[in-house]
Protein backbone atom coordinates (compact mmCIF):
# COMPACT_ATOMS: atom_id res chain seq x y z
CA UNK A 1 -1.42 -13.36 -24.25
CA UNK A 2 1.04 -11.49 -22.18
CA UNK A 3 2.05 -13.92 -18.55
CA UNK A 4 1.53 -11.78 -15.98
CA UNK A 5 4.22 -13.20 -13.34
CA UNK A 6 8.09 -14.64 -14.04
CA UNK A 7 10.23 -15.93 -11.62
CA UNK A 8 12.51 -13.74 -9.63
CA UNK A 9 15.64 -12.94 -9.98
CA UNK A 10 17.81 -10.43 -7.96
CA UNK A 11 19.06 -10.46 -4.22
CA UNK A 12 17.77 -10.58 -0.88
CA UNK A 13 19.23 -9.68 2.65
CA UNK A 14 20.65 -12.38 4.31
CA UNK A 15 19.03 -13.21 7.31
CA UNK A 16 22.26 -11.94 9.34
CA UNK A 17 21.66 -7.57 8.03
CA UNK A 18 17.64 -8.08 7.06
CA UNK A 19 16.85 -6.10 9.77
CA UNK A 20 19.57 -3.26 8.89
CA UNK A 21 18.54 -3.02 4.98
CA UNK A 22 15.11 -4.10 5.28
CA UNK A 23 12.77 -0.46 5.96
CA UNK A 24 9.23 -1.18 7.05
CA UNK A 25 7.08 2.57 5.74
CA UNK A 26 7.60 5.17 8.12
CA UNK A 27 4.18 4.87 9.41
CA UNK A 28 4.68 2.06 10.74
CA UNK A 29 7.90 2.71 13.18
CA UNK A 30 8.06 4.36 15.99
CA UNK A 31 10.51 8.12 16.22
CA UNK A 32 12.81 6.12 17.73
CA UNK A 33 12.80 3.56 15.52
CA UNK A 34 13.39 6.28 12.57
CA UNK A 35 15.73 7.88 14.16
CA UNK A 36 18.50 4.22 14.09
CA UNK A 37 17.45 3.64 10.46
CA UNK A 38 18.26 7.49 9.61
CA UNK A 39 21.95 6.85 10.51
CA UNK A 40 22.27 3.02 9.34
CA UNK A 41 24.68 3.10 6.24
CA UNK A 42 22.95 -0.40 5.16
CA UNK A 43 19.73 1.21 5.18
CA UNK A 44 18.06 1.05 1.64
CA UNK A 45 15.63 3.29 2.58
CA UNK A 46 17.56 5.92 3.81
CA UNK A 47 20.98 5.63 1.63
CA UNK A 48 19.03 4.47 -2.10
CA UNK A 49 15.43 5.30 -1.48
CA UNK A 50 15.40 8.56 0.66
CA UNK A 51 12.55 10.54 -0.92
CA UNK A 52 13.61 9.10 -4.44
CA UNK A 53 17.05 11.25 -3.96
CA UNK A 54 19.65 8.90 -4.40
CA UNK A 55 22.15 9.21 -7.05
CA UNK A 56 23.52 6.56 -9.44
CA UNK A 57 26.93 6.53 -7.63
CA UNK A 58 25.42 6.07 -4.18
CA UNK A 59 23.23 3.57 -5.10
CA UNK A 60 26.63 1.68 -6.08
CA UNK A 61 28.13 2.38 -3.13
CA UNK A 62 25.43 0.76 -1.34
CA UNK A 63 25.47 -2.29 -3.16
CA UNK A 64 29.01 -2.76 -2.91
CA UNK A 65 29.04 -2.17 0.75
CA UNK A 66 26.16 -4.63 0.97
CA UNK A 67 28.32 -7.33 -0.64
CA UNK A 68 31.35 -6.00 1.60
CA UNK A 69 29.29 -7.33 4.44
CA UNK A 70 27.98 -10.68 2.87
CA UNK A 71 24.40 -8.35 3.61
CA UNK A 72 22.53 -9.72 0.25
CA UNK A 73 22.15 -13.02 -1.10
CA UNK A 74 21.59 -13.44 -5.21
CA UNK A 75 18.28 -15.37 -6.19
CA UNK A 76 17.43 -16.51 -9.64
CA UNK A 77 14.38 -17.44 -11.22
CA UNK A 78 12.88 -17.90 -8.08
CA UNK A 79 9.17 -17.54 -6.98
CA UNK A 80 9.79 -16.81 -2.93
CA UNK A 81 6.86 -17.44 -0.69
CA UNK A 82 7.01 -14.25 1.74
CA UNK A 83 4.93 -14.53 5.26
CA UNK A 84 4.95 -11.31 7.12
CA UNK A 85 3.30 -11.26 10.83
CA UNK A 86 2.93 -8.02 12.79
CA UNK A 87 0.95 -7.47 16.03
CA UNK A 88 -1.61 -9.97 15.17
CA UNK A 89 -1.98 -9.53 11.50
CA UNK A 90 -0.80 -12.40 9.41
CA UNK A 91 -0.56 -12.66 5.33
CA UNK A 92 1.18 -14.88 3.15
CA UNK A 93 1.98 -14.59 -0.16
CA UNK A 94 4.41 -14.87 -3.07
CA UNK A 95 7.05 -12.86 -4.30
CA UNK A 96 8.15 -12.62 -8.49
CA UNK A 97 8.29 -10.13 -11.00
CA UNK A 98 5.83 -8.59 -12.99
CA UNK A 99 5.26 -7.92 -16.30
CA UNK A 100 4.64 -4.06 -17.79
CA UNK A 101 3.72 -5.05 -20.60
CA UNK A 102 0.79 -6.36 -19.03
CA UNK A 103 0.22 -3.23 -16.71
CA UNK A 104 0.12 -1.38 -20.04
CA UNK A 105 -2.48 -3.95 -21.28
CA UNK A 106 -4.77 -3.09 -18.09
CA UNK A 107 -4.05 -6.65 -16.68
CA UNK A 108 -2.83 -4.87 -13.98
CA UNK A 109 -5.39 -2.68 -12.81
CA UNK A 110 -5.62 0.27 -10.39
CA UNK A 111 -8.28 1.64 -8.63
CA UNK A 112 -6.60 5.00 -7.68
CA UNK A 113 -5.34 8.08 -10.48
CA UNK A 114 -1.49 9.00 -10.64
CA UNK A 115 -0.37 12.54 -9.72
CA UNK A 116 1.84 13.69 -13.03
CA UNK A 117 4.19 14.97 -10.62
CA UNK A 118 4.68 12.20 -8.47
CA UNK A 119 5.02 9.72 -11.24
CA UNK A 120 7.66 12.16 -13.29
CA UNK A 121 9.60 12.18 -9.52
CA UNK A 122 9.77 8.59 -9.68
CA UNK A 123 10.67 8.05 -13.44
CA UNK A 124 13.85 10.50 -12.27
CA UNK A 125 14.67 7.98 -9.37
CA UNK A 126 14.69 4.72 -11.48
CA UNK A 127 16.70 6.37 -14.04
CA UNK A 128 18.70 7.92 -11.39
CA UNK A 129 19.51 5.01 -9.06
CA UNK A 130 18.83 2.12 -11.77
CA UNK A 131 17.79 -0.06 -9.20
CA UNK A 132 14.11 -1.58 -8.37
CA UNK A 133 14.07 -1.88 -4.03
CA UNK A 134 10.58 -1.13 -3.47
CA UNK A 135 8.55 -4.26 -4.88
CA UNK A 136 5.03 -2.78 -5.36
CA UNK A 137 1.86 -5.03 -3.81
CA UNK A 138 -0.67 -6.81 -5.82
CA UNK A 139 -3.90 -9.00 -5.12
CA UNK A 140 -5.69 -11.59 -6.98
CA UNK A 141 -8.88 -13.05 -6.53
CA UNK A 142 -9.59 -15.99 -4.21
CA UNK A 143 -8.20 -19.47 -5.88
CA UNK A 144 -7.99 -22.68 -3.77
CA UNK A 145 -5.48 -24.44 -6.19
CA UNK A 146 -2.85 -21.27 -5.77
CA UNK A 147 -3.44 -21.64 -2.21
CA UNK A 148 -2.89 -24.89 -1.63
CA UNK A 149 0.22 -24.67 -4.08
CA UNK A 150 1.86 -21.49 -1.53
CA UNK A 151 0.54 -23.46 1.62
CA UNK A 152 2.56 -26.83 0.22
CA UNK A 153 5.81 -24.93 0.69
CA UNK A 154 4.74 -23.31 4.34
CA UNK A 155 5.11 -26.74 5.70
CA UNK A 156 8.65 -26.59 6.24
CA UNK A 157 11.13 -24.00 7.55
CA UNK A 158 11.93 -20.50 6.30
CA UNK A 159 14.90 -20.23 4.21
CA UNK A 160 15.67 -16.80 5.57
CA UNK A 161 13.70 -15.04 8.90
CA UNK A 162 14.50 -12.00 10.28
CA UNK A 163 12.26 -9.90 12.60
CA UNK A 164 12.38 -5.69 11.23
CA UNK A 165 12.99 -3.01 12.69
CA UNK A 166 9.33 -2.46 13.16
CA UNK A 167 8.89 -5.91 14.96
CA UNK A 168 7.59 -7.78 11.92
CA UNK A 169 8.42 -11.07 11.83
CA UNK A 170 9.16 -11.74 7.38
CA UNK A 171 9.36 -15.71 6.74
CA UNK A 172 10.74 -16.35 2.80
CA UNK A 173 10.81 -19.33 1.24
CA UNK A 174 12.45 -20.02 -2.20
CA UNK A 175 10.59 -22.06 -5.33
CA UNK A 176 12.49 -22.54 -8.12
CA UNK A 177 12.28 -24.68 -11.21
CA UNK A 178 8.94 -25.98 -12.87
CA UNK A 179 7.37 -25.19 -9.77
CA UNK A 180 8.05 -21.17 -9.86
CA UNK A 181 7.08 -21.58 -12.80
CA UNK A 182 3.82 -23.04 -12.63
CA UNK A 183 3.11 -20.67 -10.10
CA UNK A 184 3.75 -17.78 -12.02
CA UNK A 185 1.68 -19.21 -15.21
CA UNK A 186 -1.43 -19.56 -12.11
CA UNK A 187 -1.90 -15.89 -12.62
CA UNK A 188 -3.58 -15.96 -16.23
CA UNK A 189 -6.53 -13.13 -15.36
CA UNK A 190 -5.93 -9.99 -13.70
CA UNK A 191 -3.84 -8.48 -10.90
CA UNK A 192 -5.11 -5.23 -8.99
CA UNK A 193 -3.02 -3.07 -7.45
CA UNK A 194 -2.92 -2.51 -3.68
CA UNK A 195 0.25 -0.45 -3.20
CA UNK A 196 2.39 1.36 -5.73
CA UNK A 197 0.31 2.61 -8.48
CA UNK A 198 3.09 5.10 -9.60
CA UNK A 199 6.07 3.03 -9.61
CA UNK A 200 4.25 1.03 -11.72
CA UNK A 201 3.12 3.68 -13.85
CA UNK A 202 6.76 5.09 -13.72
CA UNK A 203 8.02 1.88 -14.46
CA UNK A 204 5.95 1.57 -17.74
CA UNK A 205 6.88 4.70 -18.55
CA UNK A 206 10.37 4.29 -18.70
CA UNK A 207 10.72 0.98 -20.02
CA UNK A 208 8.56 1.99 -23.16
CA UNK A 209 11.11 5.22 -23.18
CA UNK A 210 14.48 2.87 -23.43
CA UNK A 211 13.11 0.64 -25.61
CA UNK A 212 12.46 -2.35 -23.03
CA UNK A 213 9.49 -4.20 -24.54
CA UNK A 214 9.43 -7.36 -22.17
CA UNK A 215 10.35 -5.43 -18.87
CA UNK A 216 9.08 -6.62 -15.57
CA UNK A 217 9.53 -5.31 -11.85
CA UNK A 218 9.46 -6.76 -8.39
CA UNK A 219 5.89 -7.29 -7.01
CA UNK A 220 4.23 -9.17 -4.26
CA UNK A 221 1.32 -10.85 -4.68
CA UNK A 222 -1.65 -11.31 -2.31
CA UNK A 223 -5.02 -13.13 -2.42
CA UNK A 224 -7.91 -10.79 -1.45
CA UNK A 225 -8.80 -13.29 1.89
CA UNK A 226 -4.85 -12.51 3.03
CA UNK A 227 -5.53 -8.38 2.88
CA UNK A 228 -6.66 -6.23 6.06
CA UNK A 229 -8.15 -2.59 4.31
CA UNK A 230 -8.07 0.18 6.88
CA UNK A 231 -10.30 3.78 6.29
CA UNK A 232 -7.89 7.23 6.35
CA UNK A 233 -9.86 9.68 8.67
CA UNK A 234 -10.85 13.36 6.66
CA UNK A 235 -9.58 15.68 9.25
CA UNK A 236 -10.60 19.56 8.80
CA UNK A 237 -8.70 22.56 9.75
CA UNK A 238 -10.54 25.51 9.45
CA UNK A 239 -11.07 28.82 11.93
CA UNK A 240 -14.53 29.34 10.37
CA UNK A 241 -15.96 26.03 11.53
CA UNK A 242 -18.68 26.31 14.28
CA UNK A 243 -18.94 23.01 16.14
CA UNK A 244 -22.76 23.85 17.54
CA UNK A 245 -23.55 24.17 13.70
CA UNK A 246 -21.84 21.66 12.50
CA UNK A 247 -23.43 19.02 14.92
CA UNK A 248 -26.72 20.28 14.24
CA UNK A 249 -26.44 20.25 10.87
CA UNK A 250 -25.41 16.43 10.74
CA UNK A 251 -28.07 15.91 13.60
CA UNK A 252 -30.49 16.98 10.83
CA UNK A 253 -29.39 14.84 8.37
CA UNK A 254 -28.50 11.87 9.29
CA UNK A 255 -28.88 9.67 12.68
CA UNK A 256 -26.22 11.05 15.17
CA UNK A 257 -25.16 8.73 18.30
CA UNK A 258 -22.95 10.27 21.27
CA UNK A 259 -20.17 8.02 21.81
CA UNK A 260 -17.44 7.84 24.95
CA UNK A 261 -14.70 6.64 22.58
CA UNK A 262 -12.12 9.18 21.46
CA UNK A 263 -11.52 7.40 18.40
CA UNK A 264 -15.04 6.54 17.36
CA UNK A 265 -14.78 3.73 14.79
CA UNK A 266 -17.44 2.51 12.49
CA UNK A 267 -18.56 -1.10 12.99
CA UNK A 268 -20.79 -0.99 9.37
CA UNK A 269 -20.76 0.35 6.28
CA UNK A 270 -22.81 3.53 6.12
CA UNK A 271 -21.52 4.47 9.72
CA UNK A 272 -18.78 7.00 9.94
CA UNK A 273 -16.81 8.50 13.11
CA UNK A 274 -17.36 11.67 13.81
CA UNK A 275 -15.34 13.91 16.44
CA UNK A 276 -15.55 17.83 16.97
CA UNK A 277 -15.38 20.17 20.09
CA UNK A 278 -14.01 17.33 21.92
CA UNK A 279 -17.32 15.64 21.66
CA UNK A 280 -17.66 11.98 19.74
CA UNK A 281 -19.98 10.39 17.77
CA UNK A 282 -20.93 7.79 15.28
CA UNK A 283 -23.21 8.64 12.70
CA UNK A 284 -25.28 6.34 10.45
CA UNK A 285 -25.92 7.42 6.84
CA UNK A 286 -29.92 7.27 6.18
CA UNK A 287 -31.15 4.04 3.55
CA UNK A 288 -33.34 7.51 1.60
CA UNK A 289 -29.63 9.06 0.99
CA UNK A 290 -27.67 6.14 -0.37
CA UNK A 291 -27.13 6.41 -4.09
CA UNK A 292 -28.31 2.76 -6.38
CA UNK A 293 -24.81 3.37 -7.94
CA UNK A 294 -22.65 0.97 -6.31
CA UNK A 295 -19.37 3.24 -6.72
CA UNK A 296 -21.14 6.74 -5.56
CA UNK A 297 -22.07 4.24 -2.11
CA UNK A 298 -19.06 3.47 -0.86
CA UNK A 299 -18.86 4.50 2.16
CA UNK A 300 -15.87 7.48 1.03
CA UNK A 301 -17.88 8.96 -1.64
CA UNK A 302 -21.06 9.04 0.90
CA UNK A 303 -18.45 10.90 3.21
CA UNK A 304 -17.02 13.55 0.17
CA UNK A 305 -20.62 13.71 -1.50
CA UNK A 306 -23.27 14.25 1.54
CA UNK A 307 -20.42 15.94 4.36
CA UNK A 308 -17.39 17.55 2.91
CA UNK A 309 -18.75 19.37 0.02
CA UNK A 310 -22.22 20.49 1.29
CA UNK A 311 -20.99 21.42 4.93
CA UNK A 312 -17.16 22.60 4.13
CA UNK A 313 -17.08 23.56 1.06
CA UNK A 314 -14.43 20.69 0.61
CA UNK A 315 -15.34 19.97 -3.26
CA UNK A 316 -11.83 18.76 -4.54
CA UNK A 317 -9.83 16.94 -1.69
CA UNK A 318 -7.03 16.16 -3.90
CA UNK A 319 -6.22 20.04 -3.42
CA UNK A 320 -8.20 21.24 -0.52
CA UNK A 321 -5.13 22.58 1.75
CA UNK A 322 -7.76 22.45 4.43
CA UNK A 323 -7.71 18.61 4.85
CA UNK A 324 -5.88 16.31 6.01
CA UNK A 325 -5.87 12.38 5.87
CA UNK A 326 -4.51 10.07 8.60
CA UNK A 327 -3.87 6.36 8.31
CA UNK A 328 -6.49 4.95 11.02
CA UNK A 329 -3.26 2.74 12.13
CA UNK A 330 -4.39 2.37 15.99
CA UNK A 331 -5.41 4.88 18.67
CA UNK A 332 -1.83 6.51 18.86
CA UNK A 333 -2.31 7.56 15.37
CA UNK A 334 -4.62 9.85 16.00
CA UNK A 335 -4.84 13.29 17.43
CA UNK A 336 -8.51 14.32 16.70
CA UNK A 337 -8.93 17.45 18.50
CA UNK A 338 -6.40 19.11 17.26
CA UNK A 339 -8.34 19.59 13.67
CA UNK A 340 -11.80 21.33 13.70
CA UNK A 341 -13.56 17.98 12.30
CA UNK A 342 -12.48 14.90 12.10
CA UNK A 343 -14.52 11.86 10.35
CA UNK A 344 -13.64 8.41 10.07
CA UNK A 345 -15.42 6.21 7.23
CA UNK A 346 -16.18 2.60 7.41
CA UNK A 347 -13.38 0.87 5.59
CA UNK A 348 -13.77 -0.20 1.96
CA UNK A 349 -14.26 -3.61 0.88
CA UNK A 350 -11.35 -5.16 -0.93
CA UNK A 351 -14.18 -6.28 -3.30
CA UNK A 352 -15.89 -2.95 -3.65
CA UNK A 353 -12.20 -1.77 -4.65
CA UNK A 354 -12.04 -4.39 -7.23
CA UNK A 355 -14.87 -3.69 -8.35
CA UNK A 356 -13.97 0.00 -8.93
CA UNK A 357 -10.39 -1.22 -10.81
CA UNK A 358 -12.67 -3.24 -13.57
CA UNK A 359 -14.79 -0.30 -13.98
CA UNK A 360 -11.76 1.66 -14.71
CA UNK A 361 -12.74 4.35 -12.33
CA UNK A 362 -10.84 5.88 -9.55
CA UNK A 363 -11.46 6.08 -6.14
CA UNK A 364 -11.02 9.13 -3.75
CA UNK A 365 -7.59 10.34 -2.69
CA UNK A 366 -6.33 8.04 0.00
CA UNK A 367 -9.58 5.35 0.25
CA UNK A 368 -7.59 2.84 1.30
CA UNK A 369 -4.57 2.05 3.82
CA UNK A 370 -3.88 -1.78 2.40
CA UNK A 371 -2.00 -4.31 4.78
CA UNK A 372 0.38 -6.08 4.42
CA UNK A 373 3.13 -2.73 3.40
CA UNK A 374 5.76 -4.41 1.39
CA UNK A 375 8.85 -2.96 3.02
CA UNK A 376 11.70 -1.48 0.83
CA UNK A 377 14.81 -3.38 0.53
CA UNK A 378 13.06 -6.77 0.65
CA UNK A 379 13.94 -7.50 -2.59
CA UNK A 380 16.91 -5.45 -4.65
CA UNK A 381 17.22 -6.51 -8.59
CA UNK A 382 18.60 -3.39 -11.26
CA UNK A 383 16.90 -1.62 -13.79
CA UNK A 384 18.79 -3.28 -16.11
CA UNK A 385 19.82 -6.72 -14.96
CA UNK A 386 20.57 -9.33 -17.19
């Protein structure tokens, strides 16, 4: 049987220019936080990674200037233990490669479907740049032995910290040896995948397309008690909706509850925020409307299946130009009245999206918002290092 997880082996920033390469995702910086990564020529981000752009020759360029600098560090066959803290949220985990051969096996499994277009944009980047900088995030079920074994090496200090450009604090520790590798041979079931379903699937792709049969890329790896799982909110714009109908439709329906919050957030599953004509509310799906399936009751499908479609017409929000989907990040995130309808679902379990990955089904576009975001330029190895 295929091992899912080797060692790593590739480069880091030194702790000196982690903050300069290192690029947390856009949604989590601020404009003018944007704005001094834009214009930072150590950037991976924006000088290798800008909208999967880059060319072959500036990708070089990059690295070279990186070594110019003393900016990246080589690591090899190393397991690193990566802690990441931001504004209260804490995960640790462990950072190694893994292997597409056992993505293509379903070892690896997804709970979301890839866009053809997408995936074909970021087959033309790896070939392009020839260089893996975005490590894609995994999880793995609860084990007390592989947390005690990442939790041995916490104990002392950080090889490398650095605070990003976003304020979060990334501790790494390196494991090399017998001990990556008994790590790595820890994972013998299944990995799901929390971020990067179409690098992955790119990945695979192009591996299988040179001829790479034992390929593996950059992942993190995350047990399912170190995740935080936020909701997107389903925000509607569209002339023809009439609040006053709207709210007495879903007053019919289900139970409705003013609320005084202008973000109203669901505290249960089954509850959803609801805001329109400047007016809040949370409303509580009925027990009578809750399908026995366990997929068609999480809490986005009971959004899609008994609001969107019946009351907007909204039957495919892959493609509906009329909705949008926002991160629910904090507050500042959103800007509710300035849709037509705006609802906020109770976030999914990271069981129930498990349990959606081993049924081999897919969940609704943008379900889930996982945390931690594995920044880009955390860890650098090439396509085709030896």
């Amino acid at each position: 049987m295929t091992v899912l997880l080797k060692p790593f082996s590739g480069f880091v920033p030194s702790a000196a220019y982690a903050h300069r390469i290192v690029g947390p995702p856009s949604s989590m910086l601020t404009s003018e936080q944007k704005q001094m990564s834009r214009h930072d020529n150590l950037s991976f981000r924006h000088v290798v990674g800008r909208s999967a752009g880059a060319q072959y020759d500036e990708a070089i360029s990059w690295l070279d200037r990186c070594h110019d600098h003393d900016a990246l560090q080589p690591v090899e066959s190393s397991v690193i233990v990566h802690r990441l803290s931001r504004q209260g949220f804490t995960a640790t985990g462990l950072i190694a490669e893994v292997s597409l051969a056992g993505y293509n096996a379903g070892r690896v499994k997804r709970h979301e479907a890839t866009i053809a277009k997408t995936e074909r944009k970021m087959i033309n980047y790896m070939e392009s740049t020839r260089i893996y900088g975005n490590a894609v995030a995994l999880a793995h079920q609860d084990d007390p032995l592989i947390a005690a074994a990442i939790a041995k090496h916490c104990r002392v200090a950080a090889d490398i910290v650095f605070e990003a450009i976003d304020g979060a604090q990334h501790e790494l520790w390196f494991v090399d040896g017998d001990e990556a590798a008994t790590l790595c041979a820890s994972f013998n079931d299944v990995l799901y995948i929390t971020d990067g379903h179409h690098r992955l699937a790119a990945a695979a792709t192009l591996a299988t397309s040179e001829g790479r049969t034992d390929d593996h890329i950059p992942a993190g790896v995350f047990a399912e008690s170190e995740l935080g799982l936020w909701a997107y909110a389903r925000a509607i714009t569209d002339p023809a909706v009439e609040p006053t109908e709207v709210i007495a439709e879903l007053q019919g329906r289900f139970v409705l509850e003013a609320s005084d919050l202008d973000v109203p957030r669901p505290t249960t599953p089954r509850q959803m925020g609801v805001r329109i004509a400047g007016r809040s509310y949370l409303m509580t799906i009925p027990q009578a409307l809750v399908p026995a399936d366990p997929y068609d009751r999480l809490d986005v499908n009971l959004l899609q299946d008994l609001v969107l479609a019946p009351l907007f017409d909204l039957a495919n929000p892959r493609t509906d130009r009329r909705l949008d989907f926002i991160a629910d990040t904090g507050d500042d995130a959103h800007d509710a009245d300035s849709y037509d309808a705006w609802f906020l679902p109770h976030p999914t379990s990271v069981s129930d999206v498990m349990m959606v990955a081993n049924t081999e089904r897919s969940m609704p576009p943008k379900s889930t918002y996982f945390l931690p975001k594995l920044p880009s330029g955390l860890v650098i190895r090439p396509v085709d290092f030896d």
